[in-house]
C-alpha atoms as a PDB file:
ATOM      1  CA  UNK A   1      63.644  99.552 110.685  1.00  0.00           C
ATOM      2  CA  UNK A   2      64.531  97.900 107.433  1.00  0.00           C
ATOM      3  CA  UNK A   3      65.948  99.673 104.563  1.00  0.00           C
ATOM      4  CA  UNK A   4      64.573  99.629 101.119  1.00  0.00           C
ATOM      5  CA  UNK A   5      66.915  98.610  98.250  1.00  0.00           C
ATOM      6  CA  UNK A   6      67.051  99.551  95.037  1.00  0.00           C
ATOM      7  CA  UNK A   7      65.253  97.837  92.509  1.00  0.00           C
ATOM      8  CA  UNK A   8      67.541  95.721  90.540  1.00  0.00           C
ATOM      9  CA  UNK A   9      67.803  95.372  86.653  1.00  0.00           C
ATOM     10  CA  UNK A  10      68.867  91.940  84.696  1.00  0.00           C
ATOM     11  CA  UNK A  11      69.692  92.772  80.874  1.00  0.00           C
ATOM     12  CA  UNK A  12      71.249  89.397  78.892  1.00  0.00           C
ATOM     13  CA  UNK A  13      72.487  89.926  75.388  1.00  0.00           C
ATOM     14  CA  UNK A  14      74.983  87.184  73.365  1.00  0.00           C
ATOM     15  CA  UNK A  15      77.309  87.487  70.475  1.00  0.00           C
ATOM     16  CA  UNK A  16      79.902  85.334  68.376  1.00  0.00           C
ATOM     17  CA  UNK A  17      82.883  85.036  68.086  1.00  0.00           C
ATOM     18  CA  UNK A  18      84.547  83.777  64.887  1.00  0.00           C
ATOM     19  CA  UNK A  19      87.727  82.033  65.797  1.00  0.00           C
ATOM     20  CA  UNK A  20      90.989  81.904  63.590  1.00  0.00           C
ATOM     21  CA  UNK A  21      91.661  78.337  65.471  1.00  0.00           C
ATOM     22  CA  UNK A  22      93.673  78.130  68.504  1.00  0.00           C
ATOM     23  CA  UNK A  23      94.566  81.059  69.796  1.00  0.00           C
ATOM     24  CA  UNK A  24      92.988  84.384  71.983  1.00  0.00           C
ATOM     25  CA  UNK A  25      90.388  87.028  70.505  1.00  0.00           C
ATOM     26  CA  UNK A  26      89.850  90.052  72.515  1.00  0.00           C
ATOM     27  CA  UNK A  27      86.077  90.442  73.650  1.00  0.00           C
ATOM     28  CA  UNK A  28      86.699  93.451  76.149  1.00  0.00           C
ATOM     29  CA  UNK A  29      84.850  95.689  73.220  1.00  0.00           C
ATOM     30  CA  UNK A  30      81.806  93.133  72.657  1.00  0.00           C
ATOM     31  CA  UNK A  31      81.538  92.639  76.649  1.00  0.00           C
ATOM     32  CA  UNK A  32      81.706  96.642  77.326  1.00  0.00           C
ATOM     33  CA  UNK A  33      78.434  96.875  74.727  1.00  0.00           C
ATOM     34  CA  UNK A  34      76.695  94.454  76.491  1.00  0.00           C
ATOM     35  CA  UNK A  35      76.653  96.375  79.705  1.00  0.00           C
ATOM     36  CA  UNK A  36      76.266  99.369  77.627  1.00  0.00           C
ATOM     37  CA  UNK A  37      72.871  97.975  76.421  1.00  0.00           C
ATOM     38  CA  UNK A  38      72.031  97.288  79.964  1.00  0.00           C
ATOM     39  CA  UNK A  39      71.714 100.138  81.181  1.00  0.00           C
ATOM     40  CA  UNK A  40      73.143  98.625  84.341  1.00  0.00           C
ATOM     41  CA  UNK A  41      75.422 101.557  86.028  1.00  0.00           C
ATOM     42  CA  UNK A  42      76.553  99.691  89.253  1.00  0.00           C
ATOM     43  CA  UNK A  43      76.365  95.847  89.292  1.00  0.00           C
ATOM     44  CA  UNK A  44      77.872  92.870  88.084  1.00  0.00           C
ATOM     45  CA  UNK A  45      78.652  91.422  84.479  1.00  0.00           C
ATOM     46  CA  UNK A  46      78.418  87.706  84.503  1.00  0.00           C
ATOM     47  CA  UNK A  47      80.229  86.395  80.991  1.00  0.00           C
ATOM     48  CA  UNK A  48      80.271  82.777  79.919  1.00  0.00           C
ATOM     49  CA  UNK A  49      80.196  80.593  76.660  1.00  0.00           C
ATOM     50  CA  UNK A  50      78.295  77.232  76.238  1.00  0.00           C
ATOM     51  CA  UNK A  51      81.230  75.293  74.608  1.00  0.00           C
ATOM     52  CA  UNK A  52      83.840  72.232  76.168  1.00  0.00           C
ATOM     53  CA  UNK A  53      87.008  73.353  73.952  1.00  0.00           C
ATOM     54  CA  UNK A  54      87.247  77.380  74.764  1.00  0.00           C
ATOM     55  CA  UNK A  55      87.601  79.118  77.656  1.00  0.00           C
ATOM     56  CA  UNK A  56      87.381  82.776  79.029  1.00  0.00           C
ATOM     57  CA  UNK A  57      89.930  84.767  80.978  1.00  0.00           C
ATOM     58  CA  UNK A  58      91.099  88.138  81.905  1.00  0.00           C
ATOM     59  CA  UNK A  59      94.545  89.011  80.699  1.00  0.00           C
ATOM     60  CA  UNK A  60      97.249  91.340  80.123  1.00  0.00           C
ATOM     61  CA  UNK A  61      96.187  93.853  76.880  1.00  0.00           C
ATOM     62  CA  UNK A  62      99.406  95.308  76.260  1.00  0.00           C
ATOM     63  CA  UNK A  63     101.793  93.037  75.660  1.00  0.00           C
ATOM     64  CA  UNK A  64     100.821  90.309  72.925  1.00  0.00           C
ATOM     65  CA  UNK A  65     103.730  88.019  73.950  1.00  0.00           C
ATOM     66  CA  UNK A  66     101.786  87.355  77.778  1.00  0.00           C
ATOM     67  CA  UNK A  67      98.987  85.515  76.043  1.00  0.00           C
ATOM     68  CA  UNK A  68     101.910  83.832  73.037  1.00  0.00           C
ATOM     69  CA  UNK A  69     103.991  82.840  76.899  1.00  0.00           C
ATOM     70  CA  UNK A  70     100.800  80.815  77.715  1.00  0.00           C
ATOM     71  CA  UNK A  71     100.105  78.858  74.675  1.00  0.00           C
ATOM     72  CA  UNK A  72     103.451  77.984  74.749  1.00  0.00           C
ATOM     73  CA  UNK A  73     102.758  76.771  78.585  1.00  0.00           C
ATOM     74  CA  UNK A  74      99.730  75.017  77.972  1.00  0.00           C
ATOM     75  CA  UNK A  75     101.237  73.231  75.306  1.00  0.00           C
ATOM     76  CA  UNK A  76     103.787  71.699  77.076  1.00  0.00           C
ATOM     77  CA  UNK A  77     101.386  71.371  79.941  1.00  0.00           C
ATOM     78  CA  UNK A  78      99.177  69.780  77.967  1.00  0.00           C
ATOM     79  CA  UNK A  79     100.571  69.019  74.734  1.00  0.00           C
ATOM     80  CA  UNK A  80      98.419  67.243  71.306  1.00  0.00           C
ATOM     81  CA  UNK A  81      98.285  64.084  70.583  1.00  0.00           C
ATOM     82  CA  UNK A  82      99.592  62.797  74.108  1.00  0.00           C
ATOM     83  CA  UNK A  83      99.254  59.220  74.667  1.00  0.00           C
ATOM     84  CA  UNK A  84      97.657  59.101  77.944  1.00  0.00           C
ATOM     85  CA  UNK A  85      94.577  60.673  76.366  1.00  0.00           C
ATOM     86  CA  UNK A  86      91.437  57.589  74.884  1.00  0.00           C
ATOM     87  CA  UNK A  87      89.153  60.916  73.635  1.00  0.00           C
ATOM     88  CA  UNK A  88      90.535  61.700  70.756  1.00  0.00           C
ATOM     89  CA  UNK A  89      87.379  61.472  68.359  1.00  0.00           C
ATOM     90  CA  UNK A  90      87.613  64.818  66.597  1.00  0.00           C
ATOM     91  CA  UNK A  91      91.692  64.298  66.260  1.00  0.00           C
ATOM     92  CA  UNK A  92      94.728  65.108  68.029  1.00  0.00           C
ATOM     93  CA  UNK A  93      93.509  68.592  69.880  1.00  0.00           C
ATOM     94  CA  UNK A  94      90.605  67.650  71.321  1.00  0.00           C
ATOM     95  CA  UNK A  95      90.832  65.989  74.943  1.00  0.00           C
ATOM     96  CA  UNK A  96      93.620  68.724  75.068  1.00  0.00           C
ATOM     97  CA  UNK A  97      91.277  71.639  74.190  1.00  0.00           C
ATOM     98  CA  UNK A  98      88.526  69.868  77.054  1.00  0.00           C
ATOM     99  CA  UNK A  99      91.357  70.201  79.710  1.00  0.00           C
ATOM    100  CA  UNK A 100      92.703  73.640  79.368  1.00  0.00           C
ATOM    101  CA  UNK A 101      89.206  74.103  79.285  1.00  0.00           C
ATOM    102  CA  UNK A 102      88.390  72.983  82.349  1.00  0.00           C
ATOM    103  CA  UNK A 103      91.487  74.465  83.916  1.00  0.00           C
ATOM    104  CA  UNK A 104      90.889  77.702  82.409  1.00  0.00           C
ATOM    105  CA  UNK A 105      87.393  78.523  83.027  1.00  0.00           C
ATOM    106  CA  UNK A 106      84.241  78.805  80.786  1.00  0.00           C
ATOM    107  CA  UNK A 107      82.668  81.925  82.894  1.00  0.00           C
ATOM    108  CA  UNK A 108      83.738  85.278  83.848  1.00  0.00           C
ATOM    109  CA  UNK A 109      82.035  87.665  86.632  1.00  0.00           C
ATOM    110  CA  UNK A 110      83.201  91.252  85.816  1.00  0.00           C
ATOM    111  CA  UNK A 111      82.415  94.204  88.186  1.00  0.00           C
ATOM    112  CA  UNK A 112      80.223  97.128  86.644  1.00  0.00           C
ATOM    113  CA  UNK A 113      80.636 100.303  87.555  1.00  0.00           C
ATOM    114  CA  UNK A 114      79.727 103.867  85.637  1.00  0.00           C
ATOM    115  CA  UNK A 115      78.061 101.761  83.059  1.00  0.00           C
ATOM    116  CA  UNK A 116      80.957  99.899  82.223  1.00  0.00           C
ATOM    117  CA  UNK A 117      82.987  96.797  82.892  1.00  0.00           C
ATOM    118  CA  UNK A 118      85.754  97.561  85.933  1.00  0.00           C
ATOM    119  CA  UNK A 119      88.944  96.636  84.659  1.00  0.00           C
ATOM    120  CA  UNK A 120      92.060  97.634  85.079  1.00  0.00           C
ATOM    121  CA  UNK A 121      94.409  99.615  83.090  1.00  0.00           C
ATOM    122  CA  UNK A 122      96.540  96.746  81.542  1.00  0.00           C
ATOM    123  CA  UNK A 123      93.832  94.258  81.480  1.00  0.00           C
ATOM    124  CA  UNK A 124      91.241  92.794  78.887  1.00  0.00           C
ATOM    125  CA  UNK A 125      88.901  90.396  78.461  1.00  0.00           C
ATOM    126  CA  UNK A 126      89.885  87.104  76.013  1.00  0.00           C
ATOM    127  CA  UNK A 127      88.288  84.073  73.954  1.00  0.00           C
ATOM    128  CA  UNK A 128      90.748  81.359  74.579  1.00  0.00           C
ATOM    129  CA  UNK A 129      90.159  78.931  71.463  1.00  0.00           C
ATOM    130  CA  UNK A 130      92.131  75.633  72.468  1.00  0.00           C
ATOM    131  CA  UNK A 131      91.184  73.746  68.921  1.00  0.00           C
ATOM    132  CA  UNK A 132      93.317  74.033  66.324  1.00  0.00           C
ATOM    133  CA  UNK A 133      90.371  74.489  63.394  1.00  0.00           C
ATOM    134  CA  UNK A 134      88.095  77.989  63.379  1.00  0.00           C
ATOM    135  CA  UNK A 135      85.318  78.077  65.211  1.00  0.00           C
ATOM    136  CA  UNK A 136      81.992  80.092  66.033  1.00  0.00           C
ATOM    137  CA  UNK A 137      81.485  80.836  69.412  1.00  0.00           C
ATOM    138  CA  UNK A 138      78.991  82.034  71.375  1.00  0.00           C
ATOM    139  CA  UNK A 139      79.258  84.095  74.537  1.00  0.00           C
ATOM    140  CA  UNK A 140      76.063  85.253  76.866  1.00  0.00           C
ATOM    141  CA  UNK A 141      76.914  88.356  78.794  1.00  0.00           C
ATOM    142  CA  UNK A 142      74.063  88.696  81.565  1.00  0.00           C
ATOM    143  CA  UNK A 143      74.396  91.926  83.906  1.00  0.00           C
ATOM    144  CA  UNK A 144      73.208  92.404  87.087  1.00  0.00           C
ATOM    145  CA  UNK A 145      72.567  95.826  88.689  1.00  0.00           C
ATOM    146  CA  UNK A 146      70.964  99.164  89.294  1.00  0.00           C
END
């Protein structure tokens, strides 16, 4: 005997995010509206942005000086201007910004549940902008549920 499942629902909505150069902007709010608009109450919120020199990531909300500990990290990690870097066509920051990109992440899967992302108490959800100039950036939230 097989079971039915419920019928699932995909919503997608986008929004952008005006950067102040490098540096984090909270999304958490702009995320939790997107599954809002879903109407999605148990599922799976699947966040991303379509750009080489930003990245997503879930962080500590509290404490400001947990996301000012890893800029300082990633800039000795991978520091501007560094000589072993030939890509350097939009200045100093950008093969920098393209690897703490790519070590970073440029996608986020968030679990959904009561209508709203699942995240815990100390944590929320962050634009990393690794250029040094302001930026627009666009982020597609697409959620997944019933």
């Amino acid at each position: 005997m097989t079971r039915a499942l419920p019928a699932e629902h995909v919503a997608q909505g986008s929004f952008t995010v005006h950067t102040r150069g490098r540096g984090f902007s909270e999304i958490t709010t702009e995320v939790g509206d997107a599954v809002a608009a879903s109407h999605v109450q148990t599922g799976i919120a699947h966040v991303f942005t379509a750009h080489t020199s930003c990245s997503l990531l879930i962080s500590e909300n509290a404490d400001p000086t947990v996301r000012d500990d890893l800029e300082r990290w990633f800039a000795r990690a991978v520091p501007d201007g560094d000589a072993i870097f030939r890509h350097d066509a939009e200045g100093p920051d950008d093969m920098p910004a393209h690897v703490r990109s790519i070590l970073t992440g440029v996608s986020l899967s968030v679990p959904v549940h009561g209508g709203k992302p699942m995240l815990g108490a100390w944590q929320g959800i962050y634009l990393w902008e690794h250029r040094l100039d302001p930026h627009q950036r666009k982020v597609v939230v697409t959620v997944l549920g019933n």
